[in-house]
Protein backbone atom coordinates (compact mmCIF):
# COMPACT_ATOMS: atom_id res chain seq x y z
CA UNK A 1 -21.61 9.95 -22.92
CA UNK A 2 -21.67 9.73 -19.21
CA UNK A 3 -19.38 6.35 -18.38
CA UNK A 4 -21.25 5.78 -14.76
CA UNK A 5 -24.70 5.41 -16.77
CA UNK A 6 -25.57 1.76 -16.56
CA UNK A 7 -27.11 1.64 -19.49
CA UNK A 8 -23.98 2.66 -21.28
CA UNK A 9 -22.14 -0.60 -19.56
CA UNK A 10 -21.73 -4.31 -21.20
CA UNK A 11 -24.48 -6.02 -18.97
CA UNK A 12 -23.51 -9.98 -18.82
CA UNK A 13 -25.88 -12.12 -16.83
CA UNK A 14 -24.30 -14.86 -15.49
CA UNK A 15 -26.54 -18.63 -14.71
CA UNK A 16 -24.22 -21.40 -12.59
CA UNK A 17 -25.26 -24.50 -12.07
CA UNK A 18 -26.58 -24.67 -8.26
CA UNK A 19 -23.49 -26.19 -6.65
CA UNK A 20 -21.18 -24.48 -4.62
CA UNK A 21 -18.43 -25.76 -6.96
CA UNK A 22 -19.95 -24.08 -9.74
CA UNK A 23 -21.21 -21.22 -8.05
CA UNK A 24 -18.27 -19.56 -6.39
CA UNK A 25 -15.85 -19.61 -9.89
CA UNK A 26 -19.14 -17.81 -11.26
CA UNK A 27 -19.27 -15.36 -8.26
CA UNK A 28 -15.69 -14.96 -8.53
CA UNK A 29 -16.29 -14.09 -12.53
CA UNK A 30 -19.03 -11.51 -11.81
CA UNK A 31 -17.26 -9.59 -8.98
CA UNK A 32 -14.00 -9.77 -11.60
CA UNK A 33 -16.53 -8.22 -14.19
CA UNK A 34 -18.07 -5.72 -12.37
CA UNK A 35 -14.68 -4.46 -10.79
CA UNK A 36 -14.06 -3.52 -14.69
CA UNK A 37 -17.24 -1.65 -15.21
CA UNK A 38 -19.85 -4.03 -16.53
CA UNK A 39 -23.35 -4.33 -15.01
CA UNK A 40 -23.90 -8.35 -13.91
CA UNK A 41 -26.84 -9.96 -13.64
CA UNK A 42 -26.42 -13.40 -11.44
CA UNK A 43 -29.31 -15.74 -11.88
CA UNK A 44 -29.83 -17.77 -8.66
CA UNK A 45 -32.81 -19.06 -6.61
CA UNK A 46 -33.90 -18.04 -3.08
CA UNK A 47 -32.54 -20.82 -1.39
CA UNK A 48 -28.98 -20.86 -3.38
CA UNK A 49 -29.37 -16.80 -2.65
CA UNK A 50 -29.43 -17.23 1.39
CA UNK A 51 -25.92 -19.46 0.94
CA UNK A 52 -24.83 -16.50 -0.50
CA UNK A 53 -26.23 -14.31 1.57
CA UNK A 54 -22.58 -12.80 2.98
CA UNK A 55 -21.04 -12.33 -0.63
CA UNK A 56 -24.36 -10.19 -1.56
CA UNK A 57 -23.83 -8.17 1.24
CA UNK A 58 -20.34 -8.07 0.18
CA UNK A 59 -20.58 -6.92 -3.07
CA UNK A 60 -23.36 -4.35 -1.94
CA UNK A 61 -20.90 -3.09 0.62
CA UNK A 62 -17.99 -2.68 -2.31
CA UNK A 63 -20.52 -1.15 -4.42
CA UNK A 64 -19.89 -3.15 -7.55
CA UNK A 65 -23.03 -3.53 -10.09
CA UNK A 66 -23.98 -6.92 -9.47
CA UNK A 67 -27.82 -7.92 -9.03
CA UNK A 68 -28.25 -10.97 -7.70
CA UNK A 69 -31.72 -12.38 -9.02
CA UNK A 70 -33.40 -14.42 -7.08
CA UNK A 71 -35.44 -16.56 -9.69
CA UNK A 72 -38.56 -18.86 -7.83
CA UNK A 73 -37.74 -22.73 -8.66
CA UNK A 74 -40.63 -24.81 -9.22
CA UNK A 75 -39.44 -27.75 -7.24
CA UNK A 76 -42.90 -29.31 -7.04
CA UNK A 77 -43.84 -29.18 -10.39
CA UNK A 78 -41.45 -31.45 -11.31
CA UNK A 79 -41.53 -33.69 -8.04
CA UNK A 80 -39.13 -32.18 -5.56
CA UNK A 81 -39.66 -30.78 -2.40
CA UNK A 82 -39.87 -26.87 -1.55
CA UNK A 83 -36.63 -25.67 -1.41
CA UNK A 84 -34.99 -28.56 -2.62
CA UNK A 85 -33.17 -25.78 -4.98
CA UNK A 86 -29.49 -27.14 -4.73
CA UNK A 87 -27.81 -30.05 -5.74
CA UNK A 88 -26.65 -30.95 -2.67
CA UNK A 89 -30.26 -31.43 -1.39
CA UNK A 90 -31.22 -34.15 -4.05
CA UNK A 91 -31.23 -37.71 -2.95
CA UNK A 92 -29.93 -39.63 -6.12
CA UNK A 93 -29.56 -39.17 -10.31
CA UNK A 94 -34.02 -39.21 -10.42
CA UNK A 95 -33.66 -35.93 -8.62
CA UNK A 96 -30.55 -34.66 -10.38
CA UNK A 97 -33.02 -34.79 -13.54
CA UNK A 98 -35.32 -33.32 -11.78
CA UNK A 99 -33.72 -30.61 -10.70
CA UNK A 100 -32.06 -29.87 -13.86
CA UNK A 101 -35.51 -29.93 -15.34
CA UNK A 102 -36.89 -27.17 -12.47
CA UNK A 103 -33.68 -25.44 -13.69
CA UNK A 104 -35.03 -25.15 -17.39
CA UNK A 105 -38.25 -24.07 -16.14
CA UNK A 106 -36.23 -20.99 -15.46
CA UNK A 107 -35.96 -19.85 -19.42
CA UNK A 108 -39.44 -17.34 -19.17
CA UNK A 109 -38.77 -16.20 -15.74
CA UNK A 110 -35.54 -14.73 -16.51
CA UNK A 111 -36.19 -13.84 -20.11
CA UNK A 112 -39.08 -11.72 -18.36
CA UNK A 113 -36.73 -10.14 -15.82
CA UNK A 114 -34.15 -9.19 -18.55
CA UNK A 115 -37.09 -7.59 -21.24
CA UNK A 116 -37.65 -5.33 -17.71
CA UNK A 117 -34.16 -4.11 -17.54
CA UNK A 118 -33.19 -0.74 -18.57
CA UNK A 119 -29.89 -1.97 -19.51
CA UNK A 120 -30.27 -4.85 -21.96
CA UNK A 121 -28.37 -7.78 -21.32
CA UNK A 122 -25.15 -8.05 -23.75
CA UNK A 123 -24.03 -11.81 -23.15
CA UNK A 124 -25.29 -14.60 -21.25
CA UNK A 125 -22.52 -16.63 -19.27
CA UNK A 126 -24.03 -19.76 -18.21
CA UNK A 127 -22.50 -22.90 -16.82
CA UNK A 128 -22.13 -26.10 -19.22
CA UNK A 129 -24.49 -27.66 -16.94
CA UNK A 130 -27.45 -25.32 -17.88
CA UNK A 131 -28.31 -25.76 -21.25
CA UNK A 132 -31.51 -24.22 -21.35
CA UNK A 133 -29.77 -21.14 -21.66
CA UNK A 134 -28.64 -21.08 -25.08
CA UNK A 135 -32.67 -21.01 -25.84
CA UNK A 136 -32.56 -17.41 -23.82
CA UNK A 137 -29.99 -16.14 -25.52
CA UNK A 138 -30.86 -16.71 -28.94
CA UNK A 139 -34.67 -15.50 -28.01
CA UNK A 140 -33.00 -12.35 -26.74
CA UNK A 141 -30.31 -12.22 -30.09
CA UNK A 142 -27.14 -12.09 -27.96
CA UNK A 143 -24.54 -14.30 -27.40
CA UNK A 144 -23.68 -17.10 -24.81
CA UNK A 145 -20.76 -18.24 -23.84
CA UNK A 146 -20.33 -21.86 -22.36
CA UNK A 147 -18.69 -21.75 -18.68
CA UNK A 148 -16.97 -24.56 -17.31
CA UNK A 149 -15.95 -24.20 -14.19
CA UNK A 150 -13.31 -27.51 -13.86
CA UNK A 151 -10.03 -26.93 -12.37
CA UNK A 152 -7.25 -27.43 -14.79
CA UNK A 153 -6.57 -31.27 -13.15
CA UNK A 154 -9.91 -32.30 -13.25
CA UNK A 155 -9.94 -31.16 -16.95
CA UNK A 156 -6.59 -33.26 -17.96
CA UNK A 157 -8.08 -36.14 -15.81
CA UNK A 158 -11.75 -35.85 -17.71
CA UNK A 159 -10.35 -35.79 -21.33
């Protein structure tokens, strides 16, 4: 068994919600993951991907086996404007839904990109904010595990 074979590594694919507070513990997780030998799969959108754009190159540079997937949001289907892909671009809670809604739309896109892989996807890690994602896992039969990404204050204060 050759170890560098990617299809011999655990392959998580990791979705965040589309906030830089949720994004960066989840880019943090996947560069943590890969640095132990697992293939990562982060879910994001083009515009969210661009943000990111230095932390791609990053991990490219460093080698580690991270693909960032840039997944097309259907922001007008559901009434938001192109590129309206974050949630620091919506205007108020109407376009949270929205967004979160575009978000969901999501679920065939990336169960398509993940049937395409050569290394099938062993977990999903997806933030509590994207719920849609327990309906890709259990279409693909693996597991998902719930990520919340709330510093240990804001979890004391919340409860």
């Amino acid at each position: 068994m050759n170890v560098r074979d990617d299809t011999q590594k655990p392959h998580f694919v990791l979705v965040p919600f589309m906030a830089q507070g949720h994004t960066i513990p989840m880019i943090d997780m996947a560069h943590l993951l890969a640095k132990h030998g697992a293939m990562v799969s982060f879910i994001t959108t083009p515009a969210n991907a661009s943000r990111i754009e230095s932390t791609i190159d990053r991990a490219r540079e460093l080698n580690l086996p991270i693909h960032f997937v840039a997944l097309k949001l259907r922001c007008a289907e559901v009434g938001l404007p192109e590129g309206c892909e974050n949630v620091d671009k919506v205007l108020g809670k109407e376009q949270v839904k929205m967004l979160t809604d575009a978000y969901s739309m999501l679920h065939k896109p990336l169960v398509s990109y993940l049937h395409a892989q050569s290394n099938p996807p062993s977990c999903i890690i997806s933030d509590l904010c994207q719920p849609w994602t327990r309906d890709v896992a259990r279409e693909l039969g693996i597991p998902r595990l719930m990520f919340n990404g709330f510093c240990a204050f804001s979890s004391l204060c919340r409860y």
